[in-house]
N, C-alpha and C. Protein backbone atom coordinates (compact mmCIF):
# COMPACT_ATOMS: atom_id res chain seq x y z
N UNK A 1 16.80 1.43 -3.80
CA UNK A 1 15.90 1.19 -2.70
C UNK A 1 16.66 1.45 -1.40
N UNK A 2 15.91 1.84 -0.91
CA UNK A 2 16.90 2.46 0.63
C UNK A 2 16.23 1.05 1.79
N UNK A 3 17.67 0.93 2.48
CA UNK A 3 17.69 -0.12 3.09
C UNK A 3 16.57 0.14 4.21
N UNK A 4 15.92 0.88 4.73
CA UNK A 4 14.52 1.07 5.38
C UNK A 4 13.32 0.68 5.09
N UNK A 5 13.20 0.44 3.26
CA UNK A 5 11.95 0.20 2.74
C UNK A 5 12.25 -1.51 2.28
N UNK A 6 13.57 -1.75 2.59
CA UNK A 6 13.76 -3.27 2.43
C UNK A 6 13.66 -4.04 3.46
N UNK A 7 13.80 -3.14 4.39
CA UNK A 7 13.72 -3.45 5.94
C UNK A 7 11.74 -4.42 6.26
N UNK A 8 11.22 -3.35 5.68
CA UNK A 8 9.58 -2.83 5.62
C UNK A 8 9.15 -4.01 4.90
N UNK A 9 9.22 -4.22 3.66
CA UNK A 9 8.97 -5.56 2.87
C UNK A 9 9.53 -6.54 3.73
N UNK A 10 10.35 -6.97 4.05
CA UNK A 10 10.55 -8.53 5.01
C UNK A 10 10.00 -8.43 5.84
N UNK A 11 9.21 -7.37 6.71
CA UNK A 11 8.34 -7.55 7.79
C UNK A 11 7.25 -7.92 7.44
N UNK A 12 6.84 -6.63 6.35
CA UNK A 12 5.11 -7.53 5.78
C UNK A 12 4.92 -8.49 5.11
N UNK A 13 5.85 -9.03 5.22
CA UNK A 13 6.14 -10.82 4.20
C UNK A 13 6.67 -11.75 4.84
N UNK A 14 6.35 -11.92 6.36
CA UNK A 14 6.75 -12.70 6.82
C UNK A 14 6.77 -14.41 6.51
N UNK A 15 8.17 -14.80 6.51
CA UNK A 15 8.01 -16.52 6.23
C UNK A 15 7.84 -16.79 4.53
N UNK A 16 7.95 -15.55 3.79
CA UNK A 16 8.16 -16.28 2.37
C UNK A 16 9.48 -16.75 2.17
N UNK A 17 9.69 -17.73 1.38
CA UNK A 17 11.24 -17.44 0.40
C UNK A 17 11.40 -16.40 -0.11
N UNK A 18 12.88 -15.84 -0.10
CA UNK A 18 13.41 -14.58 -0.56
C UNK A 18 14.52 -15.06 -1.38
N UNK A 19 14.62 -15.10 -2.69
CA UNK A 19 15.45 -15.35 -3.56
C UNK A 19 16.07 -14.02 -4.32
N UNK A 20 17.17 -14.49 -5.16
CA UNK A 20 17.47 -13.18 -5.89
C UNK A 20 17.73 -13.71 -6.75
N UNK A 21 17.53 -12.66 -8.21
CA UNK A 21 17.52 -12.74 -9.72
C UNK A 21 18.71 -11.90 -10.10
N UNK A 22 20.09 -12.48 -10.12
CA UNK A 22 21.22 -11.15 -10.32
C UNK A 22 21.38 -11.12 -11.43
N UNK A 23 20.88 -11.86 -12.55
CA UNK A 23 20.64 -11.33 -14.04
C UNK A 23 18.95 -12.24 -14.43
N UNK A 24 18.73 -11.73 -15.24
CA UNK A 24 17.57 -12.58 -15.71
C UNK A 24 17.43 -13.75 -16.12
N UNK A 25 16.65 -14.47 -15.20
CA UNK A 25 16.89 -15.95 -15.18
C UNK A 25 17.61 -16.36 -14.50
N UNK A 26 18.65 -15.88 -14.00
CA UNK A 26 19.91 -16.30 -13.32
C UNK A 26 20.04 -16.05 -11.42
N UNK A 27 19.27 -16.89 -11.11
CA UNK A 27 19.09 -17.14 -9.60
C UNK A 27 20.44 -17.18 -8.58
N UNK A 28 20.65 -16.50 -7.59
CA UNK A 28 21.66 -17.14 -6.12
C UNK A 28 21.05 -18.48 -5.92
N UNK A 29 21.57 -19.43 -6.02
CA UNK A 29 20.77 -20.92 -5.18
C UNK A 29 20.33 -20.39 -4.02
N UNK A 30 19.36 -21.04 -4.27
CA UNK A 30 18.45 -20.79 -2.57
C UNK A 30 18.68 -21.36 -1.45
N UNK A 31 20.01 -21.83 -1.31
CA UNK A 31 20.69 -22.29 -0.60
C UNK A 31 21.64 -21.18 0.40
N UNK A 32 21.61 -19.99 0.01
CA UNK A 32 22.68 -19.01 0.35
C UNK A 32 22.31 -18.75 1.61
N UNK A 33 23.67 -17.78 2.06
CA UNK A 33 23.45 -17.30 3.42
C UNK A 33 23.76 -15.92 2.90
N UNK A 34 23.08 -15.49 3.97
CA UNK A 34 23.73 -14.04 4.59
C UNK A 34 24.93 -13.54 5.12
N UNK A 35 26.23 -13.32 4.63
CA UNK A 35 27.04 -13.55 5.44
C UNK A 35 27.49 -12.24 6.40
N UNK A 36 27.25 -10.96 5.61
CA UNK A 36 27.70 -9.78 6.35
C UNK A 36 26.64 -8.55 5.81
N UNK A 37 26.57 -7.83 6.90
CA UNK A 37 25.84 -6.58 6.34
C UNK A 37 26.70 -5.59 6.89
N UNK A 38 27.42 -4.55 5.84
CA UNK A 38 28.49 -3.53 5.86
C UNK A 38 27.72 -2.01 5.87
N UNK A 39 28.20 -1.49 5.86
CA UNK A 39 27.66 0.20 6.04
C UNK A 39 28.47 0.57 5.54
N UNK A 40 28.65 1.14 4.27
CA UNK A 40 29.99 1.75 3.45
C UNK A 40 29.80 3.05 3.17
N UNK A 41 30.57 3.54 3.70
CA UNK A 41 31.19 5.08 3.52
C UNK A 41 31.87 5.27 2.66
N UNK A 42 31.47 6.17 1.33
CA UNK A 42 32.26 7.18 0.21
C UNK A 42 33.03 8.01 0.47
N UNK A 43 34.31 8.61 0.35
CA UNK A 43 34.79 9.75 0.20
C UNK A 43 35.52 10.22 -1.03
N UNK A 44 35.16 9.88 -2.35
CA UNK A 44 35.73 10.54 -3.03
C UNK A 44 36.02 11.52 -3.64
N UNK A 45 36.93 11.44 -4.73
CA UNK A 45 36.64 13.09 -5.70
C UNK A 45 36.98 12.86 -6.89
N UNK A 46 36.08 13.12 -7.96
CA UNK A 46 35.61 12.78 -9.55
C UNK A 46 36.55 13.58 -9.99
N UNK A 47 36.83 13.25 -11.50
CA UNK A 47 38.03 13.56 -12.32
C UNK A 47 38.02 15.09 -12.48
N UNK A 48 36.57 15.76 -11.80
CA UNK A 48 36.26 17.46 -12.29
C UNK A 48 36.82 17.92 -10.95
N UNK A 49 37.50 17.16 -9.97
CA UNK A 49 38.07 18.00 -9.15
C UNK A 49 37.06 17.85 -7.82
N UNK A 50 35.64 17.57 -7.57
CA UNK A 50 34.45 17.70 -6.96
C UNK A 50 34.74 16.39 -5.92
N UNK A 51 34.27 17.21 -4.55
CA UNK A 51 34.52 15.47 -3.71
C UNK A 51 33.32 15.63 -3.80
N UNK A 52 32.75 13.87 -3.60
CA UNK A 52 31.53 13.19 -3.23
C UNK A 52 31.56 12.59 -1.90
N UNK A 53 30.47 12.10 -1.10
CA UNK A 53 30.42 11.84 -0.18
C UNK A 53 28.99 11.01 0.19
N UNK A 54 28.70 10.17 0.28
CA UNK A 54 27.60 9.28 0.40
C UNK A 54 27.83 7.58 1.04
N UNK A 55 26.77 6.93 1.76
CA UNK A 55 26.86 5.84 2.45
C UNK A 55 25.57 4.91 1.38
N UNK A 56 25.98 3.46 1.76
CA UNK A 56 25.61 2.51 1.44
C UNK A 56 25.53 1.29 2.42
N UNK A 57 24.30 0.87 2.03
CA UNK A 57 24.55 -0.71 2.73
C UNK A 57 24.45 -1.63 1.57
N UNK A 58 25.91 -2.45 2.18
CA UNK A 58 26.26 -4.06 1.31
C UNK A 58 25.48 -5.32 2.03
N UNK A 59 24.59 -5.89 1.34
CA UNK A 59 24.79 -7.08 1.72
C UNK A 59 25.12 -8.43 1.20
N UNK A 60 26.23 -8.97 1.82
CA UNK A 60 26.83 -10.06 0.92
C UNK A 60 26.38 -11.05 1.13
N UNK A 61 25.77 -11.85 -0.27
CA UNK A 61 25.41 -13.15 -0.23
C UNK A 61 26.04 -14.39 -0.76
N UNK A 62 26.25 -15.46 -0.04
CA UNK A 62 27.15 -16.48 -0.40
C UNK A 62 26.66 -17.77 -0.39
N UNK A 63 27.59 -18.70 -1.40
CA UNK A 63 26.39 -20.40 -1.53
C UNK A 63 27.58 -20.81 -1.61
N UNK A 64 27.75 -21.83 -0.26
CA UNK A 64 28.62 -23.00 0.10
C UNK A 64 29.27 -23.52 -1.15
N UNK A 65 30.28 -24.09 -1.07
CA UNK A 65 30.78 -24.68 -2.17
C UNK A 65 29.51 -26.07 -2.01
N UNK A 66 29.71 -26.78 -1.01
CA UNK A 66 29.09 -28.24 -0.87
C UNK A 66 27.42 -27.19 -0.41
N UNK A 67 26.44 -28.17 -1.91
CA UNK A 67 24.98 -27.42 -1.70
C UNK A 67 24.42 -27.65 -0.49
N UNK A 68 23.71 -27.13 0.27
CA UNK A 68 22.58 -27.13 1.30
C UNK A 68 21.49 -27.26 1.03
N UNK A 69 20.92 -28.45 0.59
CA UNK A 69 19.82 -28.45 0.88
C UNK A 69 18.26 -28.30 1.11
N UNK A 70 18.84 -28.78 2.83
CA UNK A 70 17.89 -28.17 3.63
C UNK A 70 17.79 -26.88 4.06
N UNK A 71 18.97 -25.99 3.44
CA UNK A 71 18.90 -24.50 3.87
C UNK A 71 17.97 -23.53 3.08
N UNK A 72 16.79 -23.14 3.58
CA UNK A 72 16.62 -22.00 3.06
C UNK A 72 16.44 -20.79 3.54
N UNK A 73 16.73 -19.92 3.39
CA UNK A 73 16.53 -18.38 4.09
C UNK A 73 15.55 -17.73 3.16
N UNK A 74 14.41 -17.67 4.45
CA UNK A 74 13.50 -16.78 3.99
C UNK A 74 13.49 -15.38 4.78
N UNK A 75 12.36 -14.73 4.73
CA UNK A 75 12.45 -13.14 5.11
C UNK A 75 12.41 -13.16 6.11
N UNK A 76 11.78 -13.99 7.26
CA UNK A 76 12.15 -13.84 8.95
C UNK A 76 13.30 -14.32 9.06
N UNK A 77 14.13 -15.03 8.37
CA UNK A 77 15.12 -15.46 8.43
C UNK A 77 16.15 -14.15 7.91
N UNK A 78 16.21 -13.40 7.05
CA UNK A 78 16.67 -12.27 6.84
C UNK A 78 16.70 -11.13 7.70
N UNK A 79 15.33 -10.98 8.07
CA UNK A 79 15.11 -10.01 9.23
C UNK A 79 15.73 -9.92 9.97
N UNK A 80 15.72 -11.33 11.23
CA UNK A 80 16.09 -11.85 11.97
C UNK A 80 17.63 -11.31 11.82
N UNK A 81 18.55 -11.82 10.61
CA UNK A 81 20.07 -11.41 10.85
C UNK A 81 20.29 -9.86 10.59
N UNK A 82 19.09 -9.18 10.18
CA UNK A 82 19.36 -7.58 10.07
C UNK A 82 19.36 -7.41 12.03
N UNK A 83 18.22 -7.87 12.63
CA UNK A 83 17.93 -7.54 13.80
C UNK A 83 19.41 -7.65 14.78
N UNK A 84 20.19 -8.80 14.30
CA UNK A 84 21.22 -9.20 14.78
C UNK A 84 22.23 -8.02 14.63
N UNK A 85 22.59 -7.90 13.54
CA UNK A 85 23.37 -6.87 13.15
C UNK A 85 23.35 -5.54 13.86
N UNK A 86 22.01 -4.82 13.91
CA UNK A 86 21.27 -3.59 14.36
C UNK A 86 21.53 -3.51 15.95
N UNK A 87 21.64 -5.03 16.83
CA UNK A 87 22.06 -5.05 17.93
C UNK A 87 23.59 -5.05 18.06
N UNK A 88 24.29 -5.12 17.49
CA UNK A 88 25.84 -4.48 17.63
C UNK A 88 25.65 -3.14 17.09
N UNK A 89 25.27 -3.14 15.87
CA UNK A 89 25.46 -1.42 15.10
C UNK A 89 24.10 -0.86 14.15
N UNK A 90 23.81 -0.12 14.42
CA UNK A 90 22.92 0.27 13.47
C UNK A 90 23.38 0.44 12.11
N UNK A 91 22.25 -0.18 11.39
CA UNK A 91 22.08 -0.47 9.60
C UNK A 91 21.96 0.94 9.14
N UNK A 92 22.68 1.46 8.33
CA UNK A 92 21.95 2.96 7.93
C UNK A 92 20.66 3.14 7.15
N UNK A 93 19.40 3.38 7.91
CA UNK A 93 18.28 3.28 7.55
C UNK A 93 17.81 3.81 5.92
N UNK A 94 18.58 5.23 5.89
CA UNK A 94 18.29 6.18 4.89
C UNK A 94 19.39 5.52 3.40
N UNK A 95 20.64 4.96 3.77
CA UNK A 95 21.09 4.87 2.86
C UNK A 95 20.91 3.71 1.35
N UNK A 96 21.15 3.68 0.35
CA UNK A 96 20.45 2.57 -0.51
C UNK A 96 21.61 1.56 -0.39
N UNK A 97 20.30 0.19 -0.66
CA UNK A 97 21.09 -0.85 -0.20
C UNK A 97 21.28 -1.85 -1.30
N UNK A 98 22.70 -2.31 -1.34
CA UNK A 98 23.30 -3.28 -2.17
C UNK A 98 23.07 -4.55 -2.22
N UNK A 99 23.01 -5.77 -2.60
CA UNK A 99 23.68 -7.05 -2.58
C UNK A 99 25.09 -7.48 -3.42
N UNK A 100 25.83 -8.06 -2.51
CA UNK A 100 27.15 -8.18 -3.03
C UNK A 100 26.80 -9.87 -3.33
N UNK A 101 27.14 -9.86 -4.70
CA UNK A 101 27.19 -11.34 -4.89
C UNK A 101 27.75 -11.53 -5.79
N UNK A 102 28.48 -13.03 -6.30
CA UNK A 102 29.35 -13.45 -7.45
C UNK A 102 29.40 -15.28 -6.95
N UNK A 103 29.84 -15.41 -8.15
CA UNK A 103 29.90 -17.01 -8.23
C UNK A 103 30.78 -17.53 -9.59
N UNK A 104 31.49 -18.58 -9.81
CA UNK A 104 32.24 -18.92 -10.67
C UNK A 104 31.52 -18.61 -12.22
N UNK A 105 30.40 -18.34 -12.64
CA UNK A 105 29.83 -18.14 -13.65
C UNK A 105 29.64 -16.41 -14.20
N UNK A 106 29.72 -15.80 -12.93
CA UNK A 106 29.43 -14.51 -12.40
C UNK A 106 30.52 -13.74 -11.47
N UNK A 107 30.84 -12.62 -11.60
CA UNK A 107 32.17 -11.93 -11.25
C UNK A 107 31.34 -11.28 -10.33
N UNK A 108 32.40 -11.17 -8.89
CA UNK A 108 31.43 -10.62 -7.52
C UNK A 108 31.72 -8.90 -8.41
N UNK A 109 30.08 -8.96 -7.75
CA UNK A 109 29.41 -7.83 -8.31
C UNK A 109 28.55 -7.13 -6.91
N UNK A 110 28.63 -5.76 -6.69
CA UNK A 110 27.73 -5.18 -5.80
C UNK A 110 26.56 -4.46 -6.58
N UNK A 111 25.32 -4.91 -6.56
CA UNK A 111 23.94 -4.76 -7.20
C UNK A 111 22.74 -4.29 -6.40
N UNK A 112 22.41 -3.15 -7.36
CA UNK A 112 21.07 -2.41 -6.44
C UNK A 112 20.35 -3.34 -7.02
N UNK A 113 18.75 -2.94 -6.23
CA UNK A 113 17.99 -3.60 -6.42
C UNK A 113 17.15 -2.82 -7.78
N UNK A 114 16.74 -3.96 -8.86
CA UNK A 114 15.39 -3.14 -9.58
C UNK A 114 14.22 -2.96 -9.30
N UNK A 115 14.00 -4.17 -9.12
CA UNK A 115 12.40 -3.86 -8.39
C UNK A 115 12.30 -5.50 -7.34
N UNK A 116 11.39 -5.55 -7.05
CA UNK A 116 11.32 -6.97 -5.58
C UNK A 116 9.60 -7.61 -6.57
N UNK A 117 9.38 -8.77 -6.86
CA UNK A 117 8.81 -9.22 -7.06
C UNK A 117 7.72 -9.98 -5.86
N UNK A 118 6.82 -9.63 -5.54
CA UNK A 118 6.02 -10.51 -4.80
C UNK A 118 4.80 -11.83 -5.82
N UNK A 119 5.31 -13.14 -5.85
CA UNK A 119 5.01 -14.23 -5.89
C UNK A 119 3.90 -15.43 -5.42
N UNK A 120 3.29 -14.62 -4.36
CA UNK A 120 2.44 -15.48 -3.56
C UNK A 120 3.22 -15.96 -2.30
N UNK A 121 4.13 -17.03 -2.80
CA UNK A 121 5.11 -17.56 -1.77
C UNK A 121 6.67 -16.83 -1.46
N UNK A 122 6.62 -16.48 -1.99
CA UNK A 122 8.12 -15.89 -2.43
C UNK A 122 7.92 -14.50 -2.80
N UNK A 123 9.63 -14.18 -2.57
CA UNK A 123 9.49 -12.74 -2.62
C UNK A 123 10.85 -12.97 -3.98
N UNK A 124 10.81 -12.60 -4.94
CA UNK A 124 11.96 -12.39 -5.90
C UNK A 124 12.64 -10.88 -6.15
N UNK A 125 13.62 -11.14 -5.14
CA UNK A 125 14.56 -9.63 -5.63
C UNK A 125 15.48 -9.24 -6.72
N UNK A 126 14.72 -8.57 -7.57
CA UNK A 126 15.62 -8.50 -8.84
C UNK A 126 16.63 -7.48 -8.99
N UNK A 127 17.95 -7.91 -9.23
CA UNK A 127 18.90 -7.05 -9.10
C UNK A 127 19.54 -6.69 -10.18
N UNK A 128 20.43 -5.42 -10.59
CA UNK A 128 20.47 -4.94 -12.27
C UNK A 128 21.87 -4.54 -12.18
N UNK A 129 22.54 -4.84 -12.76
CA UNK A 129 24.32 -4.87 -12.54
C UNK A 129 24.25 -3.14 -12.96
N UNK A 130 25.35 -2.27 -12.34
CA UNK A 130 25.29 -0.69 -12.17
C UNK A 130 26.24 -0.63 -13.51
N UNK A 131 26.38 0.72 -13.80
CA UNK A 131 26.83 1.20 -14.48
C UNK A 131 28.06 2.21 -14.68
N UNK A 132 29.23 2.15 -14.78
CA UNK A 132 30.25 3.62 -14.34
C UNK A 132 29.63 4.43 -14.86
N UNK A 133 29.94 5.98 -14.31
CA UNK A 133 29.64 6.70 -15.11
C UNK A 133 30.67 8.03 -14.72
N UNK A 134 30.37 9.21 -15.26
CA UNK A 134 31.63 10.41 -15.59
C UNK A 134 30.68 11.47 -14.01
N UNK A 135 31.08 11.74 -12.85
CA UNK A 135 30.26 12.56 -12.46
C UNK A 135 30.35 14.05 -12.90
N UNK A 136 31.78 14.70 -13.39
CA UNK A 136 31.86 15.71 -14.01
C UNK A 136 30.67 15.95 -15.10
N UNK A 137 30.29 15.05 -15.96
CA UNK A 137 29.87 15.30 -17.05
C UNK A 137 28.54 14.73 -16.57
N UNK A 138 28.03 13.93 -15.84
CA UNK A 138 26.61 14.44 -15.25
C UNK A 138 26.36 15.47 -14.76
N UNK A 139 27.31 16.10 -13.90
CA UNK A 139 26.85 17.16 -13.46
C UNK A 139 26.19 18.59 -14.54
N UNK A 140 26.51 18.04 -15.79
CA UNK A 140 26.62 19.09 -16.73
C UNK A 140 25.09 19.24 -16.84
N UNK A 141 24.74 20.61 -17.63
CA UNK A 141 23.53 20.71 -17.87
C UNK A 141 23.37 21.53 -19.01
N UNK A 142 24.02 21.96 -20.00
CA UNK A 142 24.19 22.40 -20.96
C UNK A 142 25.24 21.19 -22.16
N UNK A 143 25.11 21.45 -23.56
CA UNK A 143 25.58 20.25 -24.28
C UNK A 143 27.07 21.21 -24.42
N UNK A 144 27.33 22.46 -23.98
CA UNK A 144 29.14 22.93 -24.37
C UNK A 144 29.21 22.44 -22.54
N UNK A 145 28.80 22.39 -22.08
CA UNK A 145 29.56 21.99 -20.28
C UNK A 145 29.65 20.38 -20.36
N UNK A 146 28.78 19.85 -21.20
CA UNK A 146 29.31 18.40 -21.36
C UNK A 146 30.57 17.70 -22.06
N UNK A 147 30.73 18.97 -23.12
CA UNK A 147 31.64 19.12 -24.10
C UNK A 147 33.08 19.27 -23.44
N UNK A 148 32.64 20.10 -22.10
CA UNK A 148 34.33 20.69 -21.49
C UNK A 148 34.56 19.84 -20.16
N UNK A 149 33.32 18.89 -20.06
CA UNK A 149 33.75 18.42 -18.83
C UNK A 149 35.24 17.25 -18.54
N UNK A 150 35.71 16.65 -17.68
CA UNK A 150 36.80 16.13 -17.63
C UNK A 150 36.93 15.43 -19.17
N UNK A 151 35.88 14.28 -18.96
CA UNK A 151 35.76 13.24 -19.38
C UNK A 151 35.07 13.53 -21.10
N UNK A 152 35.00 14.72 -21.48
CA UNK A 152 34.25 15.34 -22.69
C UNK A 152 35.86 14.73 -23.47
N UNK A 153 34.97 15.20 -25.26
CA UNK A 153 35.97 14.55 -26.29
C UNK A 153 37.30 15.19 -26.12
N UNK A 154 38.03 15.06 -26.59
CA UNK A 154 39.60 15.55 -26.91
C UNK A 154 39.16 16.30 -28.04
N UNK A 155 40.22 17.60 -27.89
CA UNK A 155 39.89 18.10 -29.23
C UNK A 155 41.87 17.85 -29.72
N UNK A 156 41.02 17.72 -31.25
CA UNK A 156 42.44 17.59 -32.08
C UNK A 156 43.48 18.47 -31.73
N UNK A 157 44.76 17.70 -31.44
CA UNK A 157 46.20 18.51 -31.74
C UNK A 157 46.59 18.66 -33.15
N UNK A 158 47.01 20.17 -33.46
CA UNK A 158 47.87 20.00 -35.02
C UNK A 158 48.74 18.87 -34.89
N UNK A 159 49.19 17.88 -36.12
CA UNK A 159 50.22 17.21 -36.60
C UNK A 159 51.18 18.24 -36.73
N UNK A 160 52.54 17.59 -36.23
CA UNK A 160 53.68 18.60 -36.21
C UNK A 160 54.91 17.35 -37.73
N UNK A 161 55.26 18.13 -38.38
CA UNK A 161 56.09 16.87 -39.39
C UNK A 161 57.27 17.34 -38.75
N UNK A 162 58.37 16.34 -38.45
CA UNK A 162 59.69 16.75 -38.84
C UNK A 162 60.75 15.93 -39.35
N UNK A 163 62.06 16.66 -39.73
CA UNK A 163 62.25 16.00 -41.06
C UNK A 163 64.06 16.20 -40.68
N UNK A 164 65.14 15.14 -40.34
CA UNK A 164 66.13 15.46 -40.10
C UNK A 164 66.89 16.72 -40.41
N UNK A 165 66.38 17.38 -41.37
CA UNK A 165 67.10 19.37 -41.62
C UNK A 165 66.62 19.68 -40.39
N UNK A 166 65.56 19.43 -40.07
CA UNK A 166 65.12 20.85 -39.08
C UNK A 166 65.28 20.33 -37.62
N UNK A 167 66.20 19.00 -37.25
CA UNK A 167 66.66 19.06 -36.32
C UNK A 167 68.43 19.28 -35.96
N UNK A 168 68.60 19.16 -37.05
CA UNK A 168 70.03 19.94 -36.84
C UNK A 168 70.12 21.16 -36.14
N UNK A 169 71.18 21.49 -35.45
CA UNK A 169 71.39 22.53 -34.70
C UNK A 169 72.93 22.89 -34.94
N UNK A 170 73.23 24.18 -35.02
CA UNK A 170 74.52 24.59 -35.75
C UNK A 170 75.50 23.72 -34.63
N UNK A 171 75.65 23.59 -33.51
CA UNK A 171 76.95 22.32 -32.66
C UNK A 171 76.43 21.22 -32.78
N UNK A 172 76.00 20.79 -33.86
CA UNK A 172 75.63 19.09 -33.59
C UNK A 172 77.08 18.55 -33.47
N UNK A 173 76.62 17.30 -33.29
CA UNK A 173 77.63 16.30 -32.94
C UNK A 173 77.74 15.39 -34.55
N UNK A 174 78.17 15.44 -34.74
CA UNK A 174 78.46 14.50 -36.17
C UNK A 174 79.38 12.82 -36.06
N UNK A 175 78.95 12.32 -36.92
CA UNK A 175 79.65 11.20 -36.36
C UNK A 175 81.33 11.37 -36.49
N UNK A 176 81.99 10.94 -35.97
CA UNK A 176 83.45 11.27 -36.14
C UNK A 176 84.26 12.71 -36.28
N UNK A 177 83.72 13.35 -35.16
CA UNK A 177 83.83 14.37 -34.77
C UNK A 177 84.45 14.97 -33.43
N UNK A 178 84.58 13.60 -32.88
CA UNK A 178 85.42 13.56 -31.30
C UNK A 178 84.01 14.40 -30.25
N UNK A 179 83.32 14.74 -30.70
CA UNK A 179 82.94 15.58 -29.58
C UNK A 179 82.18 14.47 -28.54
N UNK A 180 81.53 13.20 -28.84
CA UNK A 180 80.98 12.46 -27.92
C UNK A 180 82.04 11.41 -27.29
């Protein structure tokens, strides 16, 4: 989901609860804050040699050690700290947007969204833990270019035997031979 059309849903939903589902069943307490919204810039280059290059927005969500309450953040309440943000730096509109979250049960994890649930009262954002993957061998489009890509099988080396004759060499060193 690109952080523009997430933008779009908290406007036309003003004043619900906005919770998140970072596995199924498995809620952020609705206690959390917002703590940062990042704009992350890619520059890498995949094992086929290929740079990549693409942006993201993080947003990290966090729940007090000591619970809150009376805290809840709903979508004007979300808005509101995008609006904040957008007045120091602009959010990258086009790029897709993350939630960074983790908790002692749960290893911080950065999670797209699957889909956003609308509830009546609430808005439930369901989020789907990502996946690595090989970009060499996506890029492929044939099953022998998948075969040769970085990350494709190994093909077998011959077994080599050897066998103390065939490492002798006519100056070896022998034991008691002075030469070492």
């Amino acid at each position: 989901m690109k952080t523009s059309e997430f933008i779009k849903i908290l406007r036309e939903n003003p004043d619900k609860a906005l919770l998140f589902e970072y596995q199924p069943n498995q809620f952020v307490r609705t206690d959390y804050h917002i703590t940062e919204i990042k704009n992350v810039t890619f520059d890498t280059v995949d094992c086929g040699g290929i740079r990549n290059e693409w942006s993201e927005v993080h947003v990290q969500l966090w729940e007090n050690q000591i619970p809150e309450p009376n805290h809840l953040l709903d979508t004007t309440k979300a808005l509101t700290i995008f609006e904040v943000v957008n007045k120091v730096r602009q959010t990258y509109p086009e790029a897709e947007i993350r939630f960074e979250y983790g908790n002692s049960l749960f290893p911080t994890a950065v999670l797209p969204v699957h889909q956003i649930k609308d509830t009546g009262n609430t808005l439930i954002v369901q989020l789907v833990p990502d996946q690595t993957t090989c970009k060499a061998k996506d890029r492929a489009t044939t099953a022998e270019e998948k075969a040769a890509a970085c990350c494709g099988p190994v093909s077998k080396k011959p077994k080599i035997s050897l066998s103390m004759a065939s490492l002798q060499a006519t100056n070896s060193c022998e034991p008691g031979s002075g030469c070492c």
